[in-house]
C-alpha atoms as a PDB file:
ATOM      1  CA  UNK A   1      95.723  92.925  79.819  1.00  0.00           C
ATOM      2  CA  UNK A   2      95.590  96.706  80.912  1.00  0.00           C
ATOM      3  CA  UNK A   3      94.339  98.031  84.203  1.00  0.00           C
ATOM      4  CA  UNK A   4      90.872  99.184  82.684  1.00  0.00           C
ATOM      5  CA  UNK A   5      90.489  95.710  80.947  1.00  0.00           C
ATOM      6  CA  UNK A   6      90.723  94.185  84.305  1.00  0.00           C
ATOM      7  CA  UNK A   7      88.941  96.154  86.158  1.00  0.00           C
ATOM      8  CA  UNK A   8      85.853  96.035  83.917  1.00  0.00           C
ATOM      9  CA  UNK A   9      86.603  91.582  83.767  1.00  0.00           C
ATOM     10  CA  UNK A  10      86.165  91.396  87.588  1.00  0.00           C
ATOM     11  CA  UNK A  11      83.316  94.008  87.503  1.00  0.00           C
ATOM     12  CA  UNK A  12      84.882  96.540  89.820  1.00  0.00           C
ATOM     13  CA  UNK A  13      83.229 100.147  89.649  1.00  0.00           C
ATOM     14  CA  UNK A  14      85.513 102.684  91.450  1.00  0.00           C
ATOM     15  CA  UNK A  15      84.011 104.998  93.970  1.00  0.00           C
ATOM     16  CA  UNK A  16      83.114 108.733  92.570  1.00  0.00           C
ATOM     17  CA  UNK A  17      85.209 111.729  94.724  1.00  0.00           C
ATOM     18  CA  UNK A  18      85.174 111.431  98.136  1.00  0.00           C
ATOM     19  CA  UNK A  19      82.207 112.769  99.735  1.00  0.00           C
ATOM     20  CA  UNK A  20      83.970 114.291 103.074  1.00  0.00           C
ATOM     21  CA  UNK A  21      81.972 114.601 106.562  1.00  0.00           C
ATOM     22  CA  UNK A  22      80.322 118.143 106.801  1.00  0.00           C
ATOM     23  CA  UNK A  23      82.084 121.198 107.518  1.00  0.00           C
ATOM     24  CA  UNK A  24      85.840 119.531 106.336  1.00  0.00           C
ATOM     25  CA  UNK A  25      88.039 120.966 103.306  1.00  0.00           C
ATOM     26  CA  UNK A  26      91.164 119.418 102.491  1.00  0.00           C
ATOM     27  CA  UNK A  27      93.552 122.368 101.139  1.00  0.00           C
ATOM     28  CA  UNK A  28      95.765 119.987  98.894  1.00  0.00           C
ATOM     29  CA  UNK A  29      94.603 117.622  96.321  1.00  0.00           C
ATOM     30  CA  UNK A  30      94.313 113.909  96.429  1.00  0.00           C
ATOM     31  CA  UNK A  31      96.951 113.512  93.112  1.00  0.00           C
ATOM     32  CA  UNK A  32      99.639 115.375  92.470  1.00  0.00           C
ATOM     33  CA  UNK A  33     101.235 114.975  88.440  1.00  0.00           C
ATOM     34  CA  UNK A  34     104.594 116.026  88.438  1.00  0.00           C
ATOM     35  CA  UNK A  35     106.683 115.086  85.280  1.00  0.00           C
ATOM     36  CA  UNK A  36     106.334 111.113  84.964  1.00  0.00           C
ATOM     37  CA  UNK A  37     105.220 110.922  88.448  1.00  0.00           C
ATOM     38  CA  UNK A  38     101.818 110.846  90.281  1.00  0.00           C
ATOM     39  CA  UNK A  39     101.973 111.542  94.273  1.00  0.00           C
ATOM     40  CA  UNK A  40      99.143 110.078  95.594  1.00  0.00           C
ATOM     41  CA  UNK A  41      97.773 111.578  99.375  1.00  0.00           C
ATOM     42  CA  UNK A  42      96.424 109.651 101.889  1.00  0.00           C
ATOM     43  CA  UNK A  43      92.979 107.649 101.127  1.00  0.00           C
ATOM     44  CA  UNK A  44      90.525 105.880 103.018  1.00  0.00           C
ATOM     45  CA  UNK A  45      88.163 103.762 102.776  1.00  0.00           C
ATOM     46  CA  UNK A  46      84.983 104.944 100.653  1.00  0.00           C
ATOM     47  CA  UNK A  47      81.647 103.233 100.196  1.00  0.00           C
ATOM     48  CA  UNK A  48      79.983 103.222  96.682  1.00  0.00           C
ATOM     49  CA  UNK A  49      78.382 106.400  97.053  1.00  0.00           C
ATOM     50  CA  UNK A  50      81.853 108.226  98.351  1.00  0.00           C
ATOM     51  CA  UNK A  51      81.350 108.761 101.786  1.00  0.00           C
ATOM     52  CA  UNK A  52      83.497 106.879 104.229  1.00  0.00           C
ATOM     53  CA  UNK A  53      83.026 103.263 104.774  1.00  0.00           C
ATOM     54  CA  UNK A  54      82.720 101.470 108.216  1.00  0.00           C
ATOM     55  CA  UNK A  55      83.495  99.950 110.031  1.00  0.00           C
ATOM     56  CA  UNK A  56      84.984 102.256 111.600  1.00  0.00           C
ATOM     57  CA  UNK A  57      87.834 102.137 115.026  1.00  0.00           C
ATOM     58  CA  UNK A  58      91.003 101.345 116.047  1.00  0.00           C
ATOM     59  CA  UNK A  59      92.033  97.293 114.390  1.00  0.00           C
ATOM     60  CA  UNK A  60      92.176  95.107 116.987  1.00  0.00           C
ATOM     61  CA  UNK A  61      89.387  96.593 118.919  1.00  0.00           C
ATOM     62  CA  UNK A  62      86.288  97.750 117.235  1.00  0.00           C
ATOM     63  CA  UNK A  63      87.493  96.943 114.107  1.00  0.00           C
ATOM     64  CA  UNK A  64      89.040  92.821 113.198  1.00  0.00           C
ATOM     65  CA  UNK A  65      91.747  92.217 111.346  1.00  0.00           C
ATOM     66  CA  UNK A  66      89.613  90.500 108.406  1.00  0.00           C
ATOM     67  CA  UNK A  67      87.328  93.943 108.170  1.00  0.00           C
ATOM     68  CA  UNK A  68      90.809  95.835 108.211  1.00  0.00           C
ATOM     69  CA  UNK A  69      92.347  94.087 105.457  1.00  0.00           C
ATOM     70  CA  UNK A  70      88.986  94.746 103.359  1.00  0.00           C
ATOM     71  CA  UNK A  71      89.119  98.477 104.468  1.00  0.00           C
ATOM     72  CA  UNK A  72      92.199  98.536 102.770  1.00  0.00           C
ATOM     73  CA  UNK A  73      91.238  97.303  99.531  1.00  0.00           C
ATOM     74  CA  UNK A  74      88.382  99.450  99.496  1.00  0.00           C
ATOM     75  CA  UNK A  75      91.139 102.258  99.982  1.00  0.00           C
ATOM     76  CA  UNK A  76      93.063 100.901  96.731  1.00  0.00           C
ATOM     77  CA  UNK A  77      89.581 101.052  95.062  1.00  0.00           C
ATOM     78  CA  UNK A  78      89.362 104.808  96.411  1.00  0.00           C
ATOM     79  CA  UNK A  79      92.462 105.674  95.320  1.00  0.00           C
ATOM     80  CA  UNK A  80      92.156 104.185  91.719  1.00  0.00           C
ATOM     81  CA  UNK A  81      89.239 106.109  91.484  1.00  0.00           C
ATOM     82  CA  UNK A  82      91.243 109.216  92.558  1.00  0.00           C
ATOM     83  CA  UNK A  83      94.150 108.501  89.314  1.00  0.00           C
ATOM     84  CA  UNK A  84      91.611 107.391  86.975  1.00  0.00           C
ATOM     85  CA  UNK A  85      90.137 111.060  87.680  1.00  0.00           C
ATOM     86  CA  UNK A  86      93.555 112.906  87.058  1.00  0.00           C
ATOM     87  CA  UNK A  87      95.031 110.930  84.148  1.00  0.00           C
ATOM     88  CA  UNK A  88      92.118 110.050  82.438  1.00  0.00           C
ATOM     89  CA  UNK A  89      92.786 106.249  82.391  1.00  0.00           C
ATOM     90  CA  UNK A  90      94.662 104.139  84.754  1.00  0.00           C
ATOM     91  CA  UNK A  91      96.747 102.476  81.846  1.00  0.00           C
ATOM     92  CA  UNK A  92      99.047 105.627  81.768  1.00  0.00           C
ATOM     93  CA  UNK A  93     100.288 104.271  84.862  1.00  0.00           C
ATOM     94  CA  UNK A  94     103.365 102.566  84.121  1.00  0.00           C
ATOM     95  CA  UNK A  95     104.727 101.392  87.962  1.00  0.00           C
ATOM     96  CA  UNK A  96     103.390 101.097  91.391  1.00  0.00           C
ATOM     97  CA  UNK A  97     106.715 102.882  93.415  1.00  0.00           C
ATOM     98  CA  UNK A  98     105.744 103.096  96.727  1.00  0.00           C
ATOM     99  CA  UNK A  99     102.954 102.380  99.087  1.00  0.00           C
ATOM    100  CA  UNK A 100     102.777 103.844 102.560  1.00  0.00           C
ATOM    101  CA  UNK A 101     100.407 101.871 104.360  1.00  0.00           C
ATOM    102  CA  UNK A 102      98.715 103.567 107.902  1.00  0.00           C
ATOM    103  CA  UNK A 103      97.175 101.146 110.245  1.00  0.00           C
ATOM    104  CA  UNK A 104      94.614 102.856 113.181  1.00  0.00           C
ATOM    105  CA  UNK A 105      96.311 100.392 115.680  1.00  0.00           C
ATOM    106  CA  UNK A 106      94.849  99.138 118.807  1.00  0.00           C
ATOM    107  CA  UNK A 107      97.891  99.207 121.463  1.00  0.00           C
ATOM    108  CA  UNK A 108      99.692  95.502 121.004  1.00  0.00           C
ATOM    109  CA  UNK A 109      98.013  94.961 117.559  1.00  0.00           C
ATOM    110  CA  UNK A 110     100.844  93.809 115.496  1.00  0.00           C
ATOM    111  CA  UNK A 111      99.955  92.575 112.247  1.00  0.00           C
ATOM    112  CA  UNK A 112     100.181  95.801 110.205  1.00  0.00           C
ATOM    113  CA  UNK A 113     101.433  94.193 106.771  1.00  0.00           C
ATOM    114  CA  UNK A 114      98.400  91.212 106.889  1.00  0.00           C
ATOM    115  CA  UNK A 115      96.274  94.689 107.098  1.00  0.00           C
ATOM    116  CA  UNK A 116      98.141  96.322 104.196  1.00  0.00           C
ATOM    117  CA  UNK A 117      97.897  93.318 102.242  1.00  0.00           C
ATOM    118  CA  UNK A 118      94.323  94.124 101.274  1.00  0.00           C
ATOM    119  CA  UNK A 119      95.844  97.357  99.695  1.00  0.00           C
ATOM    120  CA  UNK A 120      98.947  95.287  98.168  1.00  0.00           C
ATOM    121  CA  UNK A 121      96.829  92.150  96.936  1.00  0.00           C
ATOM    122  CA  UNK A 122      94.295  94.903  94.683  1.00  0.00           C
ATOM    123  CA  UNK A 123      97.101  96.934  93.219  1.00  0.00           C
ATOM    124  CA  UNK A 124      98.841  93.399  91.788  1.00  0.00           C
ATOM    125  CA  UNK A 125      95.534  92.232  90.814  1.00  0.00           C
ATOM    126  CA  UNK A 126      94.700  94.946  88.862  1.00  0.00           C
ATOM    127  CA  UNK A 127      98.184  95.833  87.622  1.00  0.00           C
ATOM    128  CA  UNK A 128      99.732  92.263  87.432  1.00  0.00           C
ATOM    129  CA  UNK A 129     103.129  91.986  88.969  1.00  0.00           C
ATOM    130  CA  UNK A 130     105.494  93.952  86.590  1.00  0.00           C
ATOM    131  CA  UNK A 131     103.911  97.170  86.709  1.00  0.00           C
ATOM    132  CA  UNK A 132     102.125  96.722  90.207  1.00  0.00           C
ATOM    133  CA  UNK A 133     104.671  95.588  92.188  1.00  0.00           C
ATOM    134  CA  UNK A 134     105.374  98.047  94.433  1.00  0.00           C
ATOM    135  CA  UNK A 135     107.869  99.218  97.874  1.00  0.00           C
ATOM    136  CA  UNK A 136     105.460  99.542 100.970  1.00  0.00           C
ATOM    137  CA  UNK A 137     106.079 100.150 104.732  1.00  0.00           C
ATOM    138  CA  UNK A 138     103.233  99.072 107.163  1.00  0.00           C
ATOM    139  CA  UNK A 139     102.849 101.054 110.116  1.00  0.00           C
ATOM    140  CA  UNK A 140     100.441 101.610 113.130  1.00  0.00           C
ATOM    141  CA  UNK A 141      99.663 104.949 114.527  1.00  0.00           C
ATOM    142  CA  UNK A 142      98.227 105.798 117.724  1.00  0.00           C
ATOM    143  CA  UNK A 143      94.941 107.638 115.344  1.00  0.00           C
ATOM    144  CA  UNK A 144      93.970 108.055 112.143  1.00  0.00           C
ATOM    145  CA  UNK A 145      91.528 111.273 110.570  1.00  0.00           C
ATOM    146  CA  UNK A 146      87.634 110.457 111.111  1.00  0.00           C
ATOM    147  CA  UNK A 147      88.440 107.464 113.227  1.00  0.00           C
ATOM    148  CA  UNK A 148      89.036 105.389 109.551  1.00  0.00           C
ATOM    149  CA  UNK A 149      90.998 102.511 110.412  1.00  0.00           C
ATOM    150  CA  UNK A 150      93.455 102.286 107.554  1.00  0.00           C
ATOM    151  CA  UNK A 151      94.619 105.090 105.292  1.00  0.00           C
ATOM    152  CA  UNK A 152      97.349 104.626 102.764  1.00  0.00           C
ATOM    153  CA  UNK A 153      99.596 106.832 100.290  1.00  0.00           C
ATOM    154  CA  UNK A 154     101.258 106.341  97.207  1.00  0.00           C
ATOM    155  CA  UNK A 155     103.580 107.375  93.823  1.00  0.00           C
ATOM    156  CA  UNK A 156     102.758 105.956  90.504  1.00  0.00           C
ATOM    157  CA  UNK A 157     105.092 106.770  87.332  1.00  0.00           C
ATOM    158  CA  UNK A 158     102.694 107.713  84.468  1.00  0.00           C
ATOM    159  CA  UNK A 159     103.501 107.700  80.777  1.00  0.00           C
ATOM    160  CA  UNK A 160     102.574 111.309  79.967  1.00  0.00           C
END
C-alpha cells in the first residue's frame, strides 16, 4: 500500500502551509528538490488550520513528555504536508534518509528519542518499514523558534 493509500485508510488530512506568527518571513523554503533528493527544513508542530500548535514550552516543564511525543507527530504530519506540496504526491518518495530530531529541553530532561519517536512511529506508519525506515539523531537544545517544543528536519530520495 502507498503513502496516499494509507494516509486516506487512517483518515489523516495533512495541515495546509504553515500559517507563521505576524510580522515573520522565512527566506528559504521548507523543501528543497535536488536530483533524487528532497531536503526537508525544520518543521513544527501545526494545528489543522496551519498555525502553530500548543502546547507550547520547554519538555519537561510546561510541556510533558506524552504532549511532546504528540507534538512531534503532528510535525511529521506538517512536514508531509510540506512534500506532498512540492512533489505532488508523497508516493514519489522512495526512502526516509535521515531525520534530525530537535527537542526544546528542560535542563536534566533526558528522554529525547521517546520524544522523537512520535516523529519516527508516523513516518513508518505511513511509509511501512522498507521505504520509511530512516537514520535519526535526537537532540535537546537549550531553545527552539516560537517557543515550539519539538522541531525536526529531514531528506527523502524521490523518484523523479
Amino acid at each position: 500500500m502507498g503513502a496516499e493509500a494509507r494516509l486516506a485508510e487512517l483518515g489523516v488530512i495533512l495541515p495546509p502551509a504553515a500559517r507563521l506568527p505576524a510580522g515573520v518571513m522565512l527566506p528559504f523554503t521548507t523543501v528543497r528538490v535536488v536530483g533524487e533528493r528532497a531536503i526537508v527544513s525544520g518543521h513544527g508542530p501545526q494545528a489543522q488550520d496551519g498555525t502553530l500548535a500548543g502546547p507550547l514550552g520547554k519538555v519537561g516543564r510546561e510541556v510533558s513528555p506524552v504532549e511532546a511525543h504528540h507534538a512531534a507527530r503532528l510535525v511529521a504530519l506538517s512536514m508531509l504536508g510540506s512534500l506532498r506540496r512540492e512533489l505532488g504526491d508523497l508516493d514519489r518518495i522512495t526512502a526516509w534518509v535521515r531525520v534530525h530530531g530537535m527537542v526544546n529541553a528542560a535542563p536534566g530532561f533526558t528522554e529525547l528519542p521517546q520524544v522523537i519517536n512520535g516523529f519516527s512511529a508516523t513516518i513508518l506508519d505511513v511509509f511501512g518499514p522498507v521505504i520509511g525506515q530512516h537514520a535519526r539523531s535526537a537532540v535537546g537544545l537549550a531553545e527552539l523558534p516560537w517557543n515550539i517544543p519539538v522541531e525536526v528536519e529531514a531528506e527523502v530520495l524521490i523518484r523523479v
